[in-house]
C-alpha atoms as a PDB file:
ATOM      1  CA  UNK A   1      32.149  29.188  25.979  1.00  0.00           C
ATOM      2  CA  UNK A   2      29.489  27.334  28.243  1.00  0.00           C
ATOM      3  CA  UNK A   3      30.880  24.926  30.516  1.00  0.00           C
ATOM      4  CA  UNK A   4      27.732  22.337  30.128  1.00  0.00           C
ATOM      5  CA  UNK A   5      27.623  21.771  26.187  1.00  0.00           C
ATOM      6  CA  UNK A   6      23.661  23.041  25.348  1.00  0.00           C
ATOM      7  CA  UNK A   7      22.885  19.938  22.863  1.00  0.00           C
ATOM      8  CA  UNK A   8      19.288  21.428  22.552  1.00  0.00           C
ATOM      9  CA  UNK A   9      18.625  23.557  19.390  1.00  0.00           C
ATOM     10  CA  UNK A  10      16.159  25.905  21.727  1.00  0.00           C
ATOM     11  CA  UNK A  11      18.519  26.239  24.458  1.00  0.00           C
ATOM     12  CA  UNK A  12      21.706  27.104  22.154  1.00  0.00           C
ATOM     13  CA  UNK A  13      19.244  30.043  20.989  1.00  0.00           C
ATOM     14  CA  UNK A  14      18.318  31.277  24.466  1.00  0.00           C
ATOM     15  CA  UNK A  15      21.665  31.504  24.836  1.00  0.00           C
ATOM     16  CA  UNK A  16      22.120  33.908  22.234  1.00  0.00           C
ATOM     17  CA  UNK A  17      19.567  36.495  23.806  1.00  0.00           C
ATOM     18  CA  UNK A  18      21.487  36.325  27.023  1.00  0.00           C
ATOM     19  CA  UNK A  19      24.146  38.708  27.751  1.00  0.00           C
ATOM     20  CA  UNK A  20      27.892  37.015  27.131  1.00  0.00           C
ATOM     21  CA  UNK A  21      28.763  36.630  30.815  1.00  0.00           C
ATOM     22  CA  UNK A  22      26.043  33.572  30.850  1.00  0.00           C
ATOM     23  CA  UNK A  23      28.471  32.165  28.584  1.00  0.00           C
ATOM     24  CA  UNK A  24      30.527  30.805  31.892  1.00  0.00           C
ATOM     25  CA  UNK A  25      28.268  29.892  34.042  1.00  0.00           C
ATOM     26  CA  UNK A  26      27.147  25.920  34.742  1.00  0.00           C
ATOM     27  CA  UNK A  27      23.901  27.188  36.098  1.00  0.00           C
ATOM     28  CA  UNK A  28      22.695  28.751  33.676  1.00  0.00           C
ATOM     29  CA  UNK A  29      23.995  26.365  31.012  1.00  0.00           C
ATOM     30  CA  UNK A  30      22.143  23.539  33.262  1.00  0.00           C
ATOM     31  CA  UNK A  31      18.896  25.892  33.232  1.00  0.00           C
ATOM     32  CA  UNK A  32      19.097  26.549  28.872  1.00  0.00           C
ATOM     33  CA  UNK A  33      19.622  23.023  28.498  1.00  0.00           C
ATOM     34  CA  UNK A  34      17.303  21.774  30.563  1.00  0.00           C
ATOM     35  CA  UNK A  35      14.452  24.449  29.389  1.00  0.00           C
ATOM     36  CA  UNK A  36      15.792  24.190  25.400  1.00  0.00           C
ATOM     37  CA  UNK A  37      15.032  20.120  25.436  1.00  0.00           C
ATOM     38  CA  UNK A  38      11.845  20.596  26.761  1.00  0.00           C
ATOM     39  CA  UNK A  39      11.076  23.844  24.380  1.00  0.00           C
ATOM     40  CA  UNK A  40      12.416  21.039  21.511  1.00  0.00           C
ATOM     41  CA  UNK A  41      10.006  18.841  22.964  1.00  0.00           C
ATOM     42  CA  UNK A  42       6.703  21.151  22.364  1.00  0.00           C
ATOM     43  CA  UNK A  43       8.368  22.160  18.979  1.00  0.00           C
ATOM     44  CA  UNK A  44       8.140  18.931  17.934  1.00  0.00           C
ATOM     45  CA  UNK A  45       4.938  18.182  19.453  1.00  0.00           C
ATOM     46  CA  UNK A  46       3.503  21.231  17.265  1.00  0.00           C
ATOM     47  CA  UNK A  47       4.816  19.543  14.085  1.00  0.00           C
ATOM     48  CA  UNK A  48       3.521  16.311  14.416  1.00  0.00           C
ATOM     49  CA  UNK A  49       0.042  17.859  15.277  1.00  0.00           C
ATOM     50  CA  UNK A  50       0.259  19.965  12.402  1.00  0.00           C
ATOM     51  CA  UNK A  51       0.836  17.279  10.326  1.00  0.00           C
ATOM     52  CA  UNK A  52      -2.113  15.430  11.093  1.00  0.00           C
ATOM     53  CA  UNK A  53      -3.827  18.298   9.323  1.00  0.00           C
ATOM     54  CA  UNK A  54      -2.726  17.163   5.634  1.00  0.00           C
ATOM     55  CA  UNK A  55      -3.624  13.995   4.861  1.00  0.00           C
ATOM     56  CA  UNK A  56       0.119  13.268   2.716  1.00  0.00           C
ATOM     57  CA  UNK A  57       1.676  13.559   5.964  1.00  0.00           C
ATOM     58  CA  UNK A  58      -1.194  12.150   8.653  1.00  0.00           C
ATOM     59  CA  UNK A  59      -0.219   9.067  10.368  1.00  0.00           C
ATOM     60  CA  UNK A  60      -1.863   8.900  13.938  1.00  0.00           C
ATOM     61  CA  UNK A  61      -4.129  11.476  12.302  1.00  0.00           C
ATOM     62  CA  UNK A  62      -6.040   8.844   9.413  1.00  0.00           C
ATOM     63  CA  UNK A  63      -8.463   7.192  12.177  1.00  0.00           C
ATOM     64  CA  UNK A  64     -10.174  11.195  12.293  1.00  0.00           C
ATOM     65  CA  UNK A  65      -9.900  12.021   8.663  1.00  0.00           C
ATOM     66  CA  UNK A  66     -11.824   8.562   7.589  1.00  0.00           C
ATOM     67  CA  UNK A  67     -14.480   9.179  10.314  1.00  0.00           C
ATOM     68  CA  UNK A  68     -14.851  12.626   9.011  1.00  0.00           C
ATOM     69  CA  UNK A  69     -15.377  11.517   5.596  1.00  0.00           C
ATOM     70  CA  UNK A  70     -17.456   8.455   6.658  1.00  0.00           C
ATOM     71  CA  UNK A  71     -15.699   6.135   5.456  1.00  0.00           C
ATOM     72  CA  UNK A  72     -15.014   2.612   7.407  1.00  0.00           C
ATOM     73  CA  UNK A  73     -11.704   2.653   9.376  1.00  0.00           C
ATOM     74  CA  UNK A  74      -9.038   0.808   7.686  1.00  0.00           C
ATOM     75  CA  UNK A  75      -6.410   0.508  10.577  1.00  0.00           C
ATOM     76  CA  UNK A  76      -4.689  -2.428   9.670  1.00  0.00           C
ATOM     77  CA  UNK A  77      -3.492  -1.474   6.312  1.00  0.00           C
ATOM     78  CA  UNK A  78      -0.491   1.109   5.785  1.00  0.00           C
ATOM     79  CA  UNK A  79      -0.809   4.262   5.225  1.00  0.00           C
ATOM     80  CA  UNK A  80       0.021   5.001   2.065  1.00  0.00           C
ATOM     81  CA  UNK A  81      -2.967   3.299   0.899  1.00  0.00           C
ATOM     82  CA  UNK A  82      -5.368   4.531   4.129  1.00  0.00           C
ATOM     83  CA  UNK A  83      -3.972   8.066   2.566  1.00  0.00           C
ATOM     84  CA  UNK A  84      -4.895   7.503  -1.396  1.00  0.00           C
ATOM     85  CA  UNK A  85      -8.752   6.354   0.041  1.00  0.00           C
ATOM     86  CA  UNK A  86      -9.201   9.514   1.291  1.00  0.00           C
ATOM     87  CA  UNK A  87      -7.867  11.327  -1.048  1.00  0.00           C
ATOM     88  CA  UNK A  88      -9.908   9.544  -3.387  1.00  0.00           C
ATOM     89  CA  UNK A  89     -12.828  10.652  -1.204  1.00  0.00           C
ATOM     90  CA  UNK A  90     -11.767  14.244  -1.162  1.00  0.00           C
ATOM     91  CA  UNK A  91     -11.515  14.436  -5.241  1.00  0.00           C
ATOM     92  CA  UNK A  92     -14.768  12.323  -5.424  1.00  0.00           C
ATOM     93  CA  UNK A  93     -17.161  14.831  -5.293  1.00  0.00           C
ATOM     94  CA  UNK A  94     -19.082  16.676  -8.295  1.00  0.00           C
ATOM     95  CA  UNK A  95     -20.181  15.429 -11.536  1.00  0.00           C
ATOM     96  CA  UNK A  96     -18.811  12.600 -12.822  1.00  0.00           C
ATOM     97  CA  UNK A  97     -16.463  12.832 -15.983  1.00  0.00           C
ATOM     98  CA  UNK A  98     -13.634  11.243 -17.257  1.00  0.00           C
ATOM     99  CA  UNK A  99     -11.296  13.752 -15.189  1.00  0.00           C
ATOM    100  CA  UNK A 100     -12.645  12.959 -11.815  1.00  0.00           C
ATOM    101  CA  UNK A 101     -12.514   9.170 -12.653  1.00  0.00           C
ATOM    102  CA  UNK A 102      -8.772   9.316 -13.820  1.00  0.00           C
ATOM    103  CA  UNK A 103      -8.137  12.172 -10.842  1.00  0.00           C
ATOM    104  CA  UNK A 104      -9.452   9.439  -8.284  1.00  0.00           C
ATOM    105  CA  UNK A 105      -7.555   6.531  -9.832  1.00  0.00           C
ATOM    106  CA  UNK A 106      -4.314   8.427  -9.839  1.00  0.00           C
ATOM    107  CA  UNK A 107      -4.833   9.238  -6.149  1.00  0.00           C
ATOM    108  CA  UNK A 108      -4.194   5.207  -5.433  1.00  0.00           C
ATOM    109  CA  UNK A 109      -1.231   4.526  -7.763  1.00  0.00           C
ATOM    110  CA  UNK A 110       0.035   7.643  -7.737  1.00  0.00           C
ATOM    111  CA  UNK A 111       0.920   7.430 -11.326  1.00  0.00           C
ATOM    112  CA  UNK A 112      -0.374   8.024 -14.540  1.00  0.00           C
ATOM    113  CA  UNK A 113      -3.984   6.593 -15.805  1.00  0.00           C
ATOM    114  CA  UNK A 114      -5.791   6.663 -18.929  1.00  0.00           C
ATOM    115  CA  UNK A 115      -9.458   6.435 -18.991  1.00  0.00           C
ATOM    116  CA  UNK A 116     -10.728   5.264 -22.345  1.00  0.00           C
ATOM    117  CA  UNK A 117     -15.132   6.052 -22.703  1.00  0.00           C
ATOM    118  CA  UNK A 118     -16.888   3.090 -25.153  1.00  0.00           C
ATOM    119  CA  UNK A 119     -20.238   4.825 -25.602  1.00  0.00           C
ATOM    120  CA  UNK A 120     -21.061   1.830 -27.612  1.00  0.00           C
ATOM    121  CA  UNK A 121     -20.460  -0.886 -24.689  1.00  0.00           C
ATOM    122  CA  UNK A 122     -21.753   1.260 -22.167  1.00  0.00           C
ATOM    123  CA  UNK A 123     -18.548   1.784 -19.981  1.00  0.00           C
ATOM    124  CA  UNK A 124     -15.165   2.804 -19.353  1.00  0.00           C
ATOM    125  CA  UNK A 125     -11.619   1.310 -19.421  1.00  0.00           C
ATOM    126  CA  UNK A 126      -9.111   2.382 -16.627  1.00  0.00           C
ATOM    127  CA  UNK A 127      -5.806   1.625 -17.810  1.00  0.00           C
ATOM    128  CA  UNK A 128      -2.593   1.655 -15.784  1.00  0.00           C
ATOM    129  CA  UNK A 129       0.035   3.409 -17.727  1.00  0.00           C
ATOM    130  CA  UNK A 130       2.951   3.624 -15.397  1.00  0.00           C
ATOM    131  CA  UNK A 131       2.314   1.197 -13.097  1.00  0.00           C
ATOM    132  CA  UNK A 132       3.359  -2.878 -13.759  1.00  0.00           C
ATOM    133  CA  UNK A 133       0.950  -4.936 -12.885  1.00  0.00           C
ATOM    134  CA  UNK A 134      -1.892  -4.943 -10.402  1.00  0.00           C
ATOM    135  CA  UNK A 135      -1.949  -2.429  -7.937  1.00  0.00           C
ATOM    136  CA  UNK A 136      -1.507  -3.254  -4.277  1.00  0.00           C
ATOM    137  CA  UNK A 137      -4.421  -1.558  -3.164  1.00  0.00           C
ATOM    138  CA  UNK A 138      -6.906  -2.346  -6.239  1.00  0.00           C
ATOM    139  CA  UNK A 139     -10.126  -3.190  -4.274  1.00  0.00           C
ATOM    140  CA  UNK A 140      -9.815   0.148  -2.409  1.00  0.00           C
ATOM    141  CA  UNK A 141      -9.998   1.331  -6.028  1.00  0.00           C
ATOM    142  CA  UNK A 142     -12.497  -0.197  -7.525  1.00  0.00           C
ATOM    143  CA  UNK A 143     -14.612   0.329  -4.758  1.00  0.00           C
ATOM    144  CA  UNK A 144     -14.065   4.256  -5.069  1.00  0.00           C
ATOM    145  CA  UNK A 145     -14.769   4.139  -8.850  1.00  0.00           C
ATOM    146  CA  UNK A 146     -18.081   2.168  -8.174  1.00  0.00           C
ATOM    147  CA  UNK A 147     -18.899   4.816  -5.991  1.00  0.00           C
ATOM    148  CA  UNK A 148     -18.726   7.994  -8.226  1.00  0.00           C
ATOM    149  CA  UNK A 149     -19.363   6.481 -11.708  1.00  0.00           C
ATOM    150  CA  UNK A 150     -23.086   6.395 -12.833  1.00  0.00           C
ATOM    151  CA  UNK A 151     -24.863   2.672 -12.000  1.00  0.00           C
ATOM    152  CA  UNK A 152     -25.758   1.967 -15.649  1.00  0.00           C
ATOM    153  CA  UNK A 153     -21.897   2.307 -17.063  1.00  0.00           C
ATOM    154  CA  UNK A 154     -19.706  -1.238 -16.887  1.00  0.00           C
ATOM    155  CA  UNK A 155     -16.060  -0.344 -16.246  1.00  0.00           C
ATOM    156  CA  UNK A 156     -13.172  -2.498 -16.972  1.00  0.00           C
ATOM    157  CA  UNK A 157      -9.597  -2.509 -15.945  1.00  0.00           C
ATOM    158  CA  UNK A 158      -6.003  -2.753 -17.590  1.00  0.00           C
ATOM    159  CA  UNK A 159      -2.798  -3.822 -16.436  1.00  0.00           C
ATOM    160  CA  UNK A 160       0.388  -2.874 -18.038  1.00  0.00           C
ATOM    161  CA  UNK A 161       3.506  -5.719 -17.499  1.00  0.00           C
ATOM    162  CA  UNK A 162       6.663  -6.372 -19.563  1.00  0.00           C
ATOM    163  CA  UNK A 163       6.360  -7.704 -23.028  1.00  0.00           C
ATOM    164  CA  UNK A 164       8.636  -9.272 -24.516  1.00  0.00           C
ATOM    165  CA  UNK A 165      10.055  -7.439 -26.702  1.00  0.00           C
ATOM    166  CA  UNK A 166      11.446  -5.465 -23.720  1.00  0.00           C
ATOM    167  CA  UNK A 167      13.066  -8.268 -22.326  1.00  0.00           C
ATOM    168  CA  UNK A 168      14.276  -9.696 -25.925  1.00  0.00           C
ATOM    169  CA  UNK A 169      18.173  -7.548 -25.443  1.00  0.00           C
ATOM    170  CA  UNK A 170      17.916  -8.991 -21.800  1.00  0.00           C
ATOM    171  CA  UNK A 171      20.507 -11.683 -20.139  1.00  0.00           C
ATOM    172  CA  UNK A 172      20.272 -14.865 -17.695  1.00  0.00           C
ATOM    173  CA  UNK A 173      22.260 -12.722 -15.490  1.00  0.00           C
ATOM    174  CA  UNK A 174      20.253  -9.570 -15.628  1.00  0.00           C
ATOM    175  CA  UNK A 175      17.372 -11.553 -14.589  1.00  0.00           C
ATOM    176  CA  UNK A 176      18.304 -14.607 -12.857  1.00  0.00           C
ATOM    177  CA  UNK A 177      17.979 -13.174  -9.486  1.00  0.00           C
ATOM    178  CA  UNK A 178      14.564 -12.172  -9.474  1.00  0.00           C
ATOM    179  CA  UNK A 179      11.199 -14.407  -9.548  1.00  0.00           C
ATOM    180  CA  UNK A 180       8.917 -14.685 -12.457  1.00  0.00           C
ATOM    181  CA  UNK A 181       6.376 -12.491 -11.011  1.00  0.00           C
ATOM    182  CA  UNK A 182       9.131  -9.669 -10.625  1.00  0.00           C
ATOM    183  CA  UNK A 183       9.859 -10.395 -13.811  1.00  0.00           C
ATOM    184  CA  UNK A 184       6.718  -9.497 -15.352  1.00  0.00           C
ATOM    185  CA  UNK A 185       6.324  -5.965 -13.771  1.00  0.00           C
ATOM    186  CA  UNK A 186       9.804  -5.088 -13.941  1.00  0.00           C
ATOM    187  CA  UNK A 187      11.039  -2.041 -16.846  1.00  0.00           C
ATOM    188  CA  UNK A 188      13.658  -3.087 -19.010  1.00  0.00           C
ATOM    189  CA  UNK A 189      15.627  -0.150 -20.773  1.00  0.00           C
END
């Protein structure tokens, strides 16, 4: 085998499209290994581009994306929630129904919503279903609902946390180590 050991994934492939007598020799192997790292090195370089063209996997990528859909840069907060904004902004466009409401809302938790119509009261209810308690990013939210839903409809919001009939089969020791706020968003079983 080579003398030099190829640690690059390019090189240890250029290797195998060279005739076996290259096997031996600590030029070569110095030339593969030098050439595969750098190969590795524009490989990667491709990926991380590409990725910035799919906003579930942008990072350096979200500063373009929210200046091409207008929206104000938001790069202080992480990116999971820079992500469901402009998501929300990609679903956010037609006619607005109870689909596209509940289809933007479930781009910020990313979990299931229920959207309730009262024709009567002129509005809506969002209602969390999987998610306990408020959402972290809830303004971001509320903001892209009062942006697609019609100006003369109220809408209202609802939180889901732990009753207490979940936590009536609980312990002092199944709960003693977190804090009352954990408590009220965390499942019981």
């Amino acid at each position: 085998m080579i003398s030099i050991p190829l640690t690059s994934d390019s090189g240890r492939a250029m290797l195998s499209y060279l005739p076996r007598y290259y096997e031996t020799s600590r030029v070569m192997g110095s030339i593969l290994q030098a050439q595969g790292t750098e190969m590795d090195k524009f490989h990667q370089a491709l990926d991380e581009t590409l990725d910035q063209f799919y906003v579930n996997t942008a990072t350096w990528g979200l500063d373009t994306w929210e200046k091409e859909l207008g929206l104000s840069s938001y790069a202080g907060k992480p990116d999971d929630q820079r992500r469901s904004r402009i998501i929300s902004r990609l679903r956010g466009v037609g006619t607005t129904t109870v689909s596209l409401i509940k289809n933007v809302a479930e781009s910020y938790v990313y979990s299931a919503v229920e959207v309730t119509v009262s024709p009567a009261q002129y509005g809506f209810t969002v209602k969390f279903v999987d998610t306990r308690g408020v959402p972290p990013n809830l303004e971001d939210l509320q903001a892209a609902v009062e942006e697609i839903k019609p100006a003369h409809l109220t809408v209202m919001y609802q939180f889901t946390y732990t009753t207490w009939g979940e936590v009536r089969n609980t312990t002092w020791a199944m709960v003693k180590t977190g804090t009352w706020g954990e408590l009220k968003t965390r499942q019981f079983i």
